[in-house]
C-alpha atoms as a PDB file:
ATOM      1  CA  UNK A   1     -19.850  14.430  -4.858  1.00  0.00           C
ATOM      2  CA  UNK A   2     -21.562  16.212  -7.876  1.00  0.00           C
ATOM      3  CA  UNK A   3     -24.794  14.199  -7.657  1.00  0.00           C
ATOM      4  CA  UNK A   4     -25.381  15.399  -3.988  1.00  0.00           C
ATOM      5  CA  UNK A   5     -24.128  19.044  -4.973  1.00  0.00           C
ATOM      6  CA  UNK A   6     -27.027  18.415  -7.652  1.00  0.00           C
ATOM      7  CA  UNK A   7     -29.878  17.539  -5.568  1.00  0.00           C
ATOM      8  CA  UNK A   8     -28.740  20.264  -2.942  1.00  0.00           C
ATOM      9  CA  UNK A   9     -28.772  23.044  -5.885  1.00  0.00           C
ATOM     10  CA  UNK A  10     -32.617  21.918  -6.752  1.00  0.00           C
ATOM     11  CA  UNK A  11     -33.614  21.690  -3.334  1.00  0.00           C
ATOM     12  CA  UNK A  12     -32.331  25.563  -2.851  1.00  0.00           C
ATOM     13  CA  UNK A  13     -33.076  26.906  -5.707  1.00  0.00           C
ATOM     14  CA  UNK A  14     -36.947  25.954  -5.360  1.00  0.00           C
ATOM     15  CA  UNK A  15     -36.759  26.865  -1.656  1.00  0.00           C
ATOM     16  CA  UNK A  16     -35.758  30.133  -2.372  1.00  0.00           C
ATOM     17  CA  UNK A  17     -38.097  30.501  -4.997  1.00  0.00           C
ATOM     18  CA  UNK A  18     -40.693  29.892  -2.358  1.00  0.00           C
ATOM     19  CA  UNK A  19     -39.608  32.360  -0.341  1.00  0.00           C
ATOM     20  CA  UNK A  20     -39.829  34.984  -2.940  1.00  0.00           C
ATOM     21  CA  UNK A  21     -43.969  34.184  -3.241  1.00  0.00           C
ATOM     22  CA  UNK A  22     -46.484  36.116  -1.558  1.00  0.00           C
ATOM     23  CA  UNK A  23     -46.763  34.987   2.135  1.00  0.00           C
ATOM     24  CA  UNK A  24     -50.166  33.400   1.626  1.00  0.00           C
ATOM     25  CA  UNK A  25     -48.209  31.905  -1.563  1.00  0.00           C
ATOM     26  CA  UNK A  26     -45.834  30.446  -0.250  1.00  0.00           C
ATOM     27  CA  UNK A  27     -46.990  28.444   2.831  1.00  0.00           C
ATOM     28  CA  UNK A  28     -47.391  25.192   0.684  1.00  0.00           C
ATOM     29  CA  UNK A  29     -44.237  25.288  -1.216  1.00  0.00           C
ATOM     30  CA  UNK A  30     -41.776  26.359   2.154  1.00  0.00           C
ATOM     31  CA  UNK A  31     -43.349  23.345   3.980  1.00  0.00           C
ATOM     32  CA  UNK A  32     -42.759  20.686   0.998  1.00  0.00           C
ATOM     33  CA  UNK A  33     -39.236  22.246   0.404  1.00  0.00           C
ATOM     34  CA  UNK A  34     -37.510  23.009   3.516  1.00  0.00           C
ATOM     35  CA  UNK A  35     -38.932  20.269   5.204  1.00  0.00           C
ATOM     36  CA  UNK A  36     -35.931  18.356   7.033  1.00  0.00           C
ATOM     37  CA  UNK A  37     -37.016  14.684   6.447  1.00  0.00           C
ATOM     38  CA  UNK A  38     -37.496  15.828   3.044  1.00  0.00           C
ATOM     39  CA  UNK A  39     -34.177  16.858   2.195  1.00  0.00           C
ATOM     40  CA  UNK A  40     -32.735  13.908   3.936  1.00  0.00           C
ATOM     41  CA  UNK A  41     -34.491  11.724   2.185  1.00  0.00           C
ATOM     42  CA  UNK A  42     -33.071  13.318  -1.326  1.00  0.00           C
ATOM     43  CA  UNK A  43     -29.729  13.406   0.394  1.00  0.00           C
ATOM     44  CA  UNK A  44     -29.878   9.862   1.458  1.00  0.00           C
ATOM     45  CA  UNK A  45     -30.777   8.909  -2.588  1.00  0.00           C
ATOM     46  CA  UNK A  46     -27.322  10.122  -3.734  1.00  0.00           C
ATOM     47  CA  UNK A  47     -24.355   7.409  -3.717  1.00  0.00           C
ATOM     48  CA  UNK A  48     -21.424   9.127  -1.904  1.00  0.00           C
ATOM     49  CA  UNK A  49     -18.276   9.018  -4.108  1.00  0.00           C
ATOM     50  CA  UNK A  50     -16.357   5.739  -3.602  1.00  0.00           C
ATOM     51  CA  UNK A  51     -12.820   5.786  -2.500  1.00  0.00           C
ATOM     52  CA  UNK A  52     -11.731   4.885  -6.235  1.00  0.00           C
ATOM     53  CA  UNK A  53     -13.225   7.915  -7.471  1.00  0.00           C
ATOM     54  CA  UNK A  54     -11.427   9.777  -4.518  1.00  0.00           C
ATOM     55  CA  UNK A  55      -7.839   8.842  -6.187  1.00  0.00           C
ATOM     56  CA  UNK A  56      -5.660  11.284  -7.617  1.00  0.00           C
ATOM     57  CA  UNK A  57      -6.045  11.776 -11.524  1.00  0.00           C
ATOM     58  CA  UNK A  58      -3.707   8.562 -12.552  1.00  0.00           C
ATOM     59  CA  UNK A  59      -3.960   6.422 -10.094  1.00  0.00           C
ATOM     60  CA  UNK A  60      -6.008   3.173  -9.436  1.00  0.00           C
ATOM     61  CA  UNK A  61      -6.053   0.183  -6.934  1.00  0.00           C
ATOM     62  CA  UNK A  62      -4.256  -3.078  -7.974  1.00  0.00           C
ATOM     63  CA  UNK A  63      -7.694  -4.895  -7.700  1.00  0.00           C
ATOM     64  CA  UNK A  64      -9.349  -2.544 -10.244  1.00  0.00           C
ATOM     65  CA  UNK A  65      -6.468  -3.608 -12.781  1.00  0.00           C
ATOM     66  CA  UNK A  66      -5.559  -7.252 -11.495  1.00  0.00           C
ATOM     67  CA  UNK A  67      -7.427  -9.085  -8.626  1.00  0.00           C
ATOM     68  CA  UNK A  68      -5.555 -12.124  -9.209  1.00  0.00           C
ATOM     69  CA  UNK A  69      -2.216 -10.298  -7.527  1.00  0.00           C
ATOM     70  CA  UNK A  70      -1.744 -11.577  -4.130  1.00  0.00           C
ATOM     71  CA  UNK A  71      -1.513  -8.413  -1.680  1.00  0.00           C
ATOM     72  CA  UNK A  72      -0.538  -8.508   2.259  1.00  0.00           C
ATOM     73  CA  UNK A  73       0.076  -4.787   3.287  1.00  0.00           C
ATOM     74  CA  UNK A  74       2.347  -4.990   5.515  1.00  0.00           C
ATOM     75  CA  UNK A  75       2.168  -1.356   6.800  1.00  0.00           C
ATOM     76  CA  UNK A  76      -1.198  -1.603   7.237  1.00  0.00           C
ATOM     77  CA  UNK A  77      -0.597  -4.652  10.515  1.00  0.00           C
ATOM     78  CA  UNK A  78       1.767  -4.678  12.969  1.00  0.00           C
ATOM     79  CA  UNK A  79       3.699  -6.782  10.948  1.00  0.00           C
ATOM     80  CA  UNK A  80       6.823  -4.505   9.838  1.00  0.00           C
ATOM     81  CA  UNK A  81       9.675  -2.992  11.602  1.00  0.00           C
ATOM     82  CA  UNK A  82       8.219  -0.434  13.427  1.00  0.00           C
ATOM     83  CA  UNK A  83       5.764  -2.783  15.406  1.00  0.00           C
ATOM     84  CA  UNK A  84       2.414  -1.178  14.630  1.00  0.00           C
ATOM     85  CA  UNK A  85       0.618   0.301  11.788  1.00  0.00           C
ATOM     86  CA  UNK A  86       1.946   3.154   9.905  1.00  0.00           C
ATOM     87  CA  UNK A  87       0.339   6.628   9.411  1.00  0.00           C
ATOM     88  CA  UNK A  88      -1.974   6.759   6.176  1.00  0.00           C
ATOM     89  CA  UNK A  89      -2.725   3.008   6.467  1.00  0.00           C
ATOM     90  CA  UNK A  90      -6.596   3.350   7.227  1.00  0.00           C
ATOM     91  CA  UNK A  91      -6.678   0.128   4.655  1.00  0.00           C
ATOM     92  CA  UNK A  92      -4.559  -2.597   3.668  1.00  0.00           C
ATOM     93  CA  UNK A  93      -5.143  -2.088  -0.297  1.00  0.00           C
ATOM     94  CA  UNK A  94      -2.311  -1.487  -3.229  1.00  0.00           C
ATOM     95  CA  UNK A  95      -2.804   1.927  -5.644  1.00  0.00           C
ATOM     96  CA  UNK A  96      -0.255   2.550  -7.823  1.00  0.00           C
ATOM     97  CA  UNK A  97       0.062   5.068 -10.497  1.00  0.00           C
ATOM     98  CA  UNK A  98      -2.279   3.373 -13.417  1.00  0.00           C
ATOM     99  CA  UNK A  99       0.732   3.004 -15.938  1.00  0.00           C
ATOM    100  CA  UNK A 100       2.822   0.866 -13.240  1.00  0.00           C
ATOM    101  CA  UNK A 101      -0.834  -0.770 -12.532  1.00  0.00           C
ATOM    102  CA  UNK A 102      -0.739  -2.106 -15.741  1.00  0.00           C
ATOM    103  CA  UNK A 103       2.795  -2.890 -16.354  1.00  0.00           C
ATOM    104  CA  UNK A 104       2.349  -5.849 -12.702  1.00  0.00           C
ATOM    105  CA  UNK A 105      -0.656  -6.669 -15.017  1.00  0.00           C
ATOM    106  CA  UNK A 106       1.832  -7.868 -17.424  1.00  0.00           C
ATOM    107  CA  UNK A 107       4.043  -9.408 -15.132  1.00  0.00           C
ATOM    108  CA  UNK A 108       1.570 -11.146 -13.288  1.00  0.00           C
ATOM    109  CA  UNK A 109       0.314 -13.025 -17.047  1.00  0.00           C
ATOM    110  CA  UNK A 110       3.725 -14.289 -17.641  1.00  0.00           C
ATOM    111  CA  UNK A 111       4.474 -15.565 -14.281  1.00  0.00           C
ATOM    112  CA  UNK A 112       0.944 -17.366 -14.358  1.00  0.00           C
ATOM    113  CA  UNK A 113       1.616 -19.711 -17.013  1.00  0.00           C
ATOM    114  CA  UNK A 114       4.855 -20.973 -14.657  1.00  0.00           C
ATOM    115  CA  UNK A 115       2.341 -21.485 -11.614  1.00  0.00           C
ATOM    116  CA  UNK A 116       3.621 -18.133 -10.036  1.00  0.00           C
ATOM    117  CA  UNK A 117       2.097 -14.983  -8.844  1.00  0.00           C
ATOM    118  CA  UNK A 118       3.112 -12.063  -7.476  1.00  0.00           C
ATOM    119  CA  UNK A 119       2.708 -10.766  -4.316  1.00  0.00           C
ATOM    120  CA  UNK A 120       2.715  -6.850  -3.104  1.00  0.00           C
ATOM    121  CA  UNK A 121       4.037  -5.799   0.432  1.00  0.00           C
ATOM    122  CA  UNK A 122       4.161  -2.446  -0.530  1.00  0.00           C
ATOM    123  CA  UNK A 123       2.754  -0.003  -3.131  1.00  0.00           C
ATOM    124  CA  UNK A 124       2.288   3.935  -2.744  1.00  0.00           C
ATOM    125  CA  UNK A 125       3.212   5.217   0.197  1.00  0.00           C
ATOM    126  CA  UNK A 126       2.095   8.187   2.140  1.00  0.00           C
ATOM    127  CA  UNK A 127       5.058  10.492   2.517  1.00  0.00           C
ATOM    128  CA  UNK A 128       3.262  10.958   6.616  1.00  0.00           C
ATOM    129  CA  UNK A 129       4.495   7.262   6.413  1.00  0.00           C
ATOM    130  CA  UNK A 130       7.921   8.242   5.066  1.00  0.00           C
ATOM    131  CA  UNK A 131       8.465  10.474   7.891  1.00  0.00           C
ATOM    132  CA  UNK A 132       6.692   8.132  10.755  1.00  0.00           C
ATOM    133  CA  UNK A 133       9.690   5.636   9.142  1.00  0.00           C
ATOM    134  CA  UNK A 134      12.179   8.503   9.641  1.00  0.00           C
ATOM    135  CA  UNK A 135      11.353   9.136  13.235  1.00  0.00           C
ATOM    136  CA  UNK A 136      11.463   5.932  14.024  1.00  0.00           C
ATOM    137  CA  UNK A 137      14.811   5.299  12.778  1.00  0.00           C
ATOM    138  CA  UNK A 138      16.133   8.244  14.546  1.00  0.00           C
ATOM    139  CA  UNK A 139      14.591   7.281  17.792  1.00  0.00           C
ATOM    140  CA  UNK A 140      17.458   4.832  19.168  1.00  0.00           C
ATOM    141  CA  UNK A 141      17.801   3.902  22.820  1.00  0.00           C
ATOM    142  CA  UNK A 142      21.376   4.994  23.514  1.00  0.00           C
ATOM    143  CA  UNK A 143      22.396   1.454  24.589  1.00  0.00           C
ATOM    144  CA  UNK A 144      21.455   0.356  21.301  1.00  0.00           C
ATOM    145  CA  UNK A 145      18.878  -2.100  22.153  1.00  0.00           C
ATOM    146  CA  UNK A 146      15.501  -1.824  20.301  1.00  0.00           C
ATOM    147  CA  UNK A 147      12.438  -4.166  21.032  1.00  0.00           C
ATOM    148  CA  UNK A 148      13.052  -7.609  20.211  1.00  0.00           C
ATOM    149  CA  UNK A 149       9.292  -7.777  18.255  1.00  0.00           C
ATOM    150  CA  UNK A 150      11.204  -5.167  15.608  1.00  0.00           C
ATOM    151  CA  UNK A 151      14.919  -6.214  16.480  1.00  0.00           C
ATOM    152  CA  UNK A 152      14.019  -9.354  14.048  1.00  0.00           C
ATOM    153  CA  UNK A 153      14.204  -7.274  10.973  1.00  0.00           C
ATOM    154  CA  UNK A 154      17.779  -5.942  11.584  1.00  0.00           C
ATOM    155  CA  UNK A 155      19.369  -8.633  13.351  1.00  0.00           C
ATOM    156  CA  UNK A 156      23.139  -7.721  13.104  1.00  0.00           C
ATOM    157  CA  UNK A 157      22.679  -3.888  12.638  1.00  0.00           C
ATOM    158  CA  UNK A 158      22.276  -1.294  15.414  1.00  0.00           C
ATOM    159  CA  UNK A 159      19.061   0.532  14.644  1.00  0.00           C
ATOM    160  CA  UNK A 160      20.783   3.887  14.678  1.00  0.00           C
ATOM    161  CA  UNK A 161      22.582   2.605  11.718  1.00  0.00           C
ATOM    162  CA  UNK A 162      19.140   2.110   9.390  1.00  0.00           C
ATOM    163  CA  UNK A 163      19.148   5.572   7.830  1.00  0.00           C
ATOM    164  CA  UNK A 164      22.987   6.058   7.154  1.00  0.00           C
ATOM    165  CA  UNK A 165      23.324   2.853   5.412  1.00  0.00           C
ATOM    166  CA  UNK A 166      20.122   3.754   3.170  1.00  0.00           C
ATOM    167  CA  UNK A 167      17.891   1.328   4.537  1.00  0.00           C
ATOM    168  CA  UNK A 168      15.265   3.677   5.471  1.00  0.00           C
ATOM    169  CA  UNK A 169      15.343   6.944   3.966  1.00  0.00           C
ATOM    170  CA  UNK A 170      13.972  10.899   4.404  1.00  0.00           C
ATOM    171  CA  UNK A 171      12.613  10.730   1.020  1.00  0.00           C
ATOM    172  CA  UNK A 172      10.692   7.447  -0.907  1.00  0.00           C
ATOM    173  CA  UNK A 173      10.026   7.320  -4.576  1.00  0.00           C
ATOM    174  CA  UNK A 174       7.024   5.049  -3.220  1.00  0.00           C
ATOM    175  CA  UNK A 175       5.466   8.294  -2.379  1.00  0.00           C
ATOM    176  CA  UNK A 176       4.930   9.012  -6.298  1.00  0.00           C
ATOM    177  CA  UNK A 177       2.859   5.756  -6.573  1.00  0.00           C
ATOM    178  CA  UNK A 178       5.878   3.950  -9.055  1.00  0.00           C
ATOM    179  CA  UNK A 179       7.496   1.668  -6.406  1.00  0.00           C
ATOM    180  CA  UNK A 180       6.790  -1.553  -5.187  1.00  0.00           C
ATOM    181  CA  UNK A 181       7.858  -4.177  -2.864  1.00  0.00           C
ATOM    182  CA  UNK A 182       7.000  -7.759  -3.945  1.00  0.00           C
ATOM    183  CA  UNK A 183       7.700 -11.238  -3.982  1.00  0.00           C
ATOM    184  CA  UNK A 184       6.332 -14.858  -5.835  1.00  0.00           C
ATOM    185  CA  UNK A 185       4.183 -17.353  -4.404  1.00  0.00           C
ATOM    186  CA  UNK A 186       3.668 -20.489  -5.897  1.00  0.00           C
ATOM    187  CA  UNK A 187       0.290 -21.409  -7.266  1.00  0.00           C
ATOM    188  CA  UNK A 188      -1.662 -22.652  -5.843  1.00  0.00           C
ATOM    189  CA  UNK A 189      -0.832 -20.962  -2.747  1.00  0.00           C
ATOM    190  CA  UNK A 190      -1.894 -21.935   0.914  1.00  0.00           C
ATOM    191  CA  UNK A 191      -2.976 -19.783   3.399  1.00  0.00           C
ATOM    192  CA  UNK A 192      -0.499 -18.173   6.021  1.00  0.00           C
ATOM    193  CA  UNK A 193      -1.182 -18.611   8.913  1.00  0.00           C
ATOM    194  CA  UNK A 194      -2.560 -15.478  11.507  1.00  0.00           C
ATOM    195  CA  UNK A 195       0.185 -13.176  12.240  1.00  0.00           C
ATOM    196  CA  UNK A 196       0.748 -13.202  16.183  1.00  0.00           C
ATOM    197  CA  UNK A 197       2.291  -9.669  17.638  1.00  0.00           C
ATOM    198  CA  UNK A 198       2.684 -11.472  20.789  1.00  0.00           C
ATOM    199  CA  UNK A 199       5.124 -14.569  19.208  1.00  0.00           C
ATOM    200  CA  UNK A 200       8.644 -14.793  19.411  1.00  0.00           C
ATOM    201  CA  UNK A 201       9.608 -15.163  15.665  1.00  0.00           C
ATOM    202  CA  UNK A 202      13.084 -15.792  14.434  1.00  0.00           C
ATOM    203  CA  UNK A 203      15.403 -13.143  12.614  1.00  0.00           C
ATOM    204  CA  UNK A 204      14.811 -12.402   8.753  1.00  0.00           C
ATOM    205  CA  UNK A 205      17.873 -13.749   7.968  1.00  0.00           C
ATOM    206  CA  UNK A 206      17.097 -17.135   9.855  1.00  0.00           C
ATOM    207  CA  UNK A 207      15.424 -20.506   8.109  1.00  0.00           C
ATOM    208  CA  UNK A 208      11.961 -19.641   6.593  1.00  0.00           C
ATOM    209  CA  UNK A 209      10.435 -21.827   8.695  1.00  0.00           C
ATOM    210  CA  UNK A 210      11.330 -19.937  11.792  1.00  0.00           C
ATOM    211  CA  UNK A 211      10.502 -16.202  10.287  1.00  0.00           C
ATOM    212  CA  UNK A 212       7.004 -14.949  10.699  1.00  0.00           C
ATOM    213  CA  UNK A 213       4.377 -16.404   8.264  1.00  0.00           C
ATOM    214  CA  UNK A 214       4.891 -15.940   4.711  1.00  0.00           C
ATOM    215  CA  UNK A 215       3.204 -17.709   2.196  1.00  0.00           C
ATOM    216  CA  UNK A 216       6.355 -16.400  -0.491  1.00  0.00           C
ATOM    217  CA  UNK A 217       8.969 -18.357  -1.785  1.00  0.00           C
ATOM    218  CA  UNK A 218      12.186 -18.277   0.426  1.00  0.00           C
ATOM    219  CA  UNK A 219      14.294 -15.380  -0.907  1.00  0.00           C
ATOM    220  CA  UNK A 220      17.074 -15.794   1.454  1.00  0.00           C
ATOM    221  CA  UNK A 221      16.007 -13.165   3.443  1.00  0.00           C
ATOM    222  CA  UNK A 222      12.045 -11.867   4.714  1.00  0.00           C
ATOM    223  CA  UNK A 223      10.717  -9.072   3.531  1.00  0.00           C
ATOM    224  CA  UNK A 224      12.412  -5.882   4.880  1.00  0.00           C
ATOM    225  CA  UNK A 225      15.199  -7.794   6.199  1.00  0.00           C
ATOM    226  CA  UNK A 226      17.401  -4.730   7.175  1.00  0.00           C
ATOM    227  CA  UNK A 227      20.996  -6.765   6.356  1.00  0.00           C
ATOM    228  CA  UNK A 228      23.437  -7.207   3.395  1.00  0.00           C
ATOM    229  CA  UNK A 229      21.610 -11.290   2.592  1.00  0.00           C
ATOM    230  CA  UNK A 230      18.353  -8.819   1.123  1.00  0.00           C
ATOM    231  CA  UNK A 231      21.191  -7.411  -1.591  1.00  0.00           C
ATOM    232  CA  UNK A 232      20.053  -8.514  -4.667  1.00  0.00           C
ATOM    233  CA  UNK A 233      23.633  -9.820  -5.729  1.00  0.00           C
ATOM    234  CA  UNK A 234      24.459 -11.450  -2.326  1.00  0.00           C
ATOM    235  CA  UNK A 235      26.316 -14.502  -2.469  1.00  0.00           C
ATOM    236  CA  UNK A 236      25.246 -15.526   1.312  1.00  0.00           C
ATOM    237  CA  UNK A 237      22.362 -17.358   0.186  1.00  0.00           C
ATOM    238  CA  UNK A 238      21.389 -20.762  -1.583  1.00  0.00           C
ATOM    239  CA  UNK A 239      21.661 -21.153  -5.098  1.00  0.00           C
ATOM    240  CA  UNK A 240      18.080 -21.741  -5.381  1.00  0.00           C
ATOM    241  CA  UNK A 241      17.292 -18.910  -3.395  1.00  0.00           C
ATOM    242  CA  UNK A 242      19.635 -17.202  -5.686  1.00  0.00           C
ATOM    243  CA  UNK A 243      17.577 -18.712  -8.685  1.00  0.00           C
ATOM    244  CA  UNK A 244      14.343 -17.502  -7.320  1.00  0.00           C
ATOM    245  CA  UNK A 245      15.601 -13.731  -6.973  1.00  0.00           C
ATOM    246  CA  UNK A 246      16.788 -13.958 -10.549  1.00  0.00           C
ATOM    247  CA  UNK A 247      13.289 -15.304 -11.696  1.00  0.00           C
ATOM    248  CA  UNK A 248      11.620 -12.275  -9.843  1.00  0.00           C
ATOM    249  CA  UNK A 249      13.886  -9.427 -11.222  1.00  0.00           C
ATOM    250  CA  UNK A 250      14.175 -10.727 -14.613  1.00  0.00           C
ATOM    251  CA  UNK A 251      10.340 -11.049 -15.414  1.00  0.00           C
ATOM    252  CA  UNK A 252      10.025  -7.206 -13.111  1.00  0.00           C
ATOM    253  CA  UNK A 253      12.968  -5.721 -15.711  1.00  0.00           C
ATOM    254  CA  UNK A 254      11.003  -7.161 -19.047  1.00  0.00           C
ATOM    255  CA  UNK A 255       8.059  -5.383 -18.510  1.00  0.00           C
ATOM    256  CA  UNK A 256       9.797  -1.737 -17.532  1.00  0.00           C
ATOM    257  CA  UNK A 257      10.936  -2.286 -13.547  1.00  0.00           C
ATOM    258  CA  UNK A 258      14.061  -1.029 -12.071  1.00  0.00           C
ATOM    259  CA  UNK A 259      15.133  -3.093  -9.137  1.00  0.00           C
ATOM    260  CA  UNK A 260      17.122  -1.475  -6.130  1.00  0.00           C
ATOM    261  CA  UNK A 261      20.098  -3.441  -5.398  1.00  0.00           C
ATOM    262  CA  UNK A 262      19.835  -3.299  -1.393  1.00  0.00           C
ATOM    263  CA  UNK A 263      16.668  -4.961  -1.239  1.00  0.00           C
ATOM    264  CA  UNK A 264      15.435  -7.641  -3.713  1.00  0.00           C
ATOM    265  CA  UNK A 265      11.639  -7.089  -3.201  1.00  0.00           C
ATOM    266  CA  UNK A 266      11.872  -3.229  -4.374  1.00  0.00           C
ATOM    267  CA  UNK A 267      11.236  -2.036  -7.902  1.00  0.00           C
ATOM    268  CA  UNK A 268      10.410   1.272  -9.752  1.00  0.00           C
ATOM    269  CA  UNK A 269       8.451   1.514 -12.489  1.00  0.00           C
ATOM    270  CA  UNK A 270      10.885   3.113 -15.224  1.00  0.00           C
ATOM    271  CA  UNK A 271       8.009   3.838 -18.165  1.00  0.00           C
ATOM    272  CA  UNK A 272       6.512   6.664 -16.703  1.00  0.00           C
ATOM    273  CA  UNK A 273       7.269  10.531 -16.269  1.00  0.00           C
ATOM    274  CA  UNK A 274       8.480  11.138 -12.435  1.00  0.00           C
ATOM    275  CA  UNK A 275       5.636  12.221 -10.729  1.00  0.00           C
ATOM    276  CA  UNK A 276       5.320  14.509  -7.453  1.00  0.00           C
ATOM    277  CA  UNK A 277       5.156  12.565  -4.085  1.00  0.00           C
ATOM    278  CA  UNK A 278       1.553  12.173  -2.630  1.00  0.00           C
ATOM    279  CA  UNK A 279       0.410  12.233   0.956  1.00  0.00           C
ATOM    280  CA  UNK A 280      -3.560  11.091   0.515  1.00  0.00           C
ATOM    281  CA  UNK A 281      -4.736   8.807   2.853  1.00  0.00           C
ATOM    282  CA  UNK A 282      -5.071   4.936   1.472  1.00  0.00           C
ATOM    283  CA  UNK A 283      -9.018   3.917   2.491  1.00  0.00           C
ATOM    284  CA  UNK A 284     -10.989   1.041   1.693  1.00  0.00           C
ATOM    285  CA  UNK A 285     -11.870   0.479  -1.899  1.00  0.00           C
ATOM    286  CA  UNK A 286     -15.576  -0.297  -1.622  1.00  0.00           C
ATOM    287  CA  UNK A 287     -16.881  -1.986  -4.050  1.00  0.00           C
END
């Protein structure tokens, strides 16, 4: 916080100044100076640093560039497929690298004039996350059964099977701020309802109405939906959830994305030098 580091220089700098006087000197200027409410007080003046300003030099939060972008952070709630929030997720708030930042910007306009928006799961992701993911993965129960509030996301797959088939992975180039997971919503879009750990919902590949609450359009499958339907190309799902996939990738690939073919809500911003993997915390934005 330069201001503070400011403030604390003056403060110091006369103190000792006062110190250096005579002692009869000095007696006025060591009690106005070193005086604790004092320096509180001056303390207390200077805004702390928001968490914008904390960012790494190129990056920004989605609301900065486009508020309009619908955002529920998954990894943030107990709403994903490891049950409870991940490490790094002290807020639910998207930061990408600026360049991708703008890039959704330009998405987002197109899609609005069709009564679309977009909407982020995921945006950079703390590689403590990436490993949290890892160890999850690798901690099967040898019978093979996991817990049925996570089993929903990998319905026909043993959970021991998630990292060899690519699913989850030691390494994500979410990390580097450039990736995203997203979907559309129709405009103008209702509210979800409340997400309830303690509900039985339905498996990602089931009917939409029977998945946990969504306010998306149906893909085919829900978001991180661990099974071959969440291939962009599958041909197990409707045409018009077919249709909706193709909306979603084509407008993404006009303005620079790169979609991975495993999972239809996951694209990489192409434009942009490959930057290093991050591991600062995600915090509230402030205001």
């Amino acid at each position: 916080m330069p201001g503070h580091d400011r403030v604390m220089d003056q403060v110091y700098s006369r103190a000792g100044s006062a110190r250096s006087r005579l002692p009869g000197q000095q007696t006025e200027m060591t009690r106005h100076f070193l005086n604790v409410p004092l320096l509180a007080l001056l303390i207390g003046t200077v805004s702390p640093a928001s968490a914008r300003d904390m960012l790494p030099p190129g990056f920004a939060y989605l609301r900065d560039v486009d508020s309009s972008i619908a955002q529920d952070m998954r990894y943030a709630t107990a709403d994903n497929f490891t049950g409870h929030p991940l490490p790094g997720y002290a807020a639910g708030e998207c930061i990408l690298r600026r360049e991708a930042a703008e890039a959704l910007k330009r998405v987002q306009a197109e899609l609005s004039k069709e009564n679309l928006s977009l909407k982020v799961y995921d945006c950079y992701r703390p590689t403590r996350a990436v490993r949290a993911m890892e160890a999850w993965a690798q901690n099967s129960k040898p019978d093979g059964n996991d817990s049925e509030a996570t089993k929903r996301f990998y319905p026909a797959l043993p959970k021991r099977n998630l990292f060899r088939l690519g699913f989850i992975a030691a390494q994500s180039k979410h990390s580097t701020g450039t990736t995203v997971d997203l979907t559309l919503v129709k405009l103008p879009a209702a509210p979800a309802p409340a997400f309830d750990p303690a509900a039985r919902y339905g498996p990602c590949t089931g009917p939409a109405a029977k998945r946990a609450p969504d306010t998306g359009i149906d893909m085919g499958t829900g978001f991180d939906c661990f099974d071959v339907r969440s291939y962009g190309a599958s041909r197990a799902i409707s045409p018009e959830q077919k249709h909706w996939r193709g909306v979603l990738a084509a407008a993404m690939r006009r303005h620079g994305f790169a979609n991975y073919f495993r999972e239809w809500w996951h694209f990489s911003y192409v434009g942009a030098p490959d930057p290093r993997a991050y591991d600062f915390e995600i915090k509230p934005r402030g205001r």
